[in-house]
Protein backbone atom coordinates (compact mmCIF):
# COMPACT_ATOMS: atom_id res chain seq x y z
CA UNK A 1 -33.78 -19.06 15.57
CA UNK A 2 -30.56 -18.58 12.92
CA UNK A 3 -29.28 -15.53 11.40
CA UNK A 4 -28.50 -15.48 7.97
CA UNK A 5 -26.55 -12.59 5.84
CA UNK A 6 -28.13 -11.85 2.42
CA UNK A 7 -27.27 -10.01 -0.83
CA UNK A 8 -28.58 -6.55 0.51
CA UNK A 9 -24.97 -6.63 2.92
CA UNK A 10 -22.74 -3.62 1.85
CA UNK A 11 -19.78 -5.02 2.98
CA UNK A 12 -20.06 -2.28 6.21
CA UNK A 13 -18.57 -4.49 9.00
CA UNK A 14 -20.95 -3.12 11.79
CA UNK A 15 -22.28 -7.06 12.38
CA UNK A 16 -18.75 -8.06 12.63
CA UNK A 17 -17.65 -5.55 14.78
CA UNK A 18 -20.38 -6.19 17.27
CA UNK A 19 -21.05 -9.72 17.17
CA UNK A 20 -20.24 -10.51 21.02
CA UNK A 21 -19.82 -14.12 20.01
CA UNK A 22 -17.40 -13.35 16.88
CA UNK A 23 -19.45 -15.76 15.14
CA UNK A 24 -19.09 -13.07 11.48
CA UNK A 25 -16.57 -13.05 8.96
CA UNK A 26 -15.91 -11.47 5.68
CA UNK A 27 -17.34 -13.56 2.98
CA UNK A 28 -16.62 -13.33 -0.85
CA UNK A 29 -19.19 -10.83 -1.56
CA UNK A 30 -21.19 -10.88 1.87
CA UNK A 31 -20.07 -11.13 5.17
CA UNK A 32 -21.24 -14.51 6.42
CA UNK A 33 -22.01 -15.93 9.75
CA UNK A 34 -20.99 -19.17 11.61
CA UNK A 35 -23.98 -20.95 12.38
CA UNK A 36 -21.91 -23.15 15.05
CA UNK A 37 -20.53 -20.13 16.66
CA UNK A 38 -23.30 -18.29 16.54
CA UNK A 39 -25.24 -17.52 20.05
CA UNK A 40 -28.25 -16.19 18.06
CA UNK A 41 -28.00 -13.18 20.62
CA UNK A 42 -29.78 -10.32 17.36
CA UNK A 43 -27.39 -8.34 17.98
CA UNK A 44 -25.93 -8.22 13.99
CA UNK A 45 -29.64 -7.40 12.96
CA UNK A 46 -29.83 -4.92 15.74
CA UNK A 47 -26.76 -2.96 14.13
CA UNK A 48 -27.33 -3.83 10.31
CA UNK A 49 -27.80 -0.85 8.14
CA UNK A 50 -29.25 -2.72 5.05
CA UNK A 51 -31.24 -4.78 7.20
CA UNK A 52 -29.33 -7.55 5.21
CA UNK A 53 -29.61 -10.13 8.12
CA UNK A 54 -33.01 -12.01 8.68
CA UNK A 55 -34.00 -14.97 10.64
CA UNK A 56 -33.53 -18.60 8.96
């Protein structure tokens, strides 16, 4: 399953700070995840305050 970042991010950083993979980067106005990078381990939705991340 994929991970995707949507409009409810607040621009916290707790996905990219956890992300074992560092597969999450600051986006324009979201932060954004690498899909090739990306172990699809939940640990960004795990930490997500907005719940702002959701499965693809």
């Amino acid at each position: 399953m994929a991970y995707k970042i949507t409009d409810a991010c607040t621009m916290c950083s707790s996905c990219a700070e956890e992300c074992p993979a560092n597969a999450i980067s600051e986006g324009k106005n979201t932060y954004v995840i690498d899909k090739d990078a990306c172990t699809e381990c939940g640990t960004c939705v795990d930490v997500c305050p907005a719940e702002a991340i959701v499965e693809v």
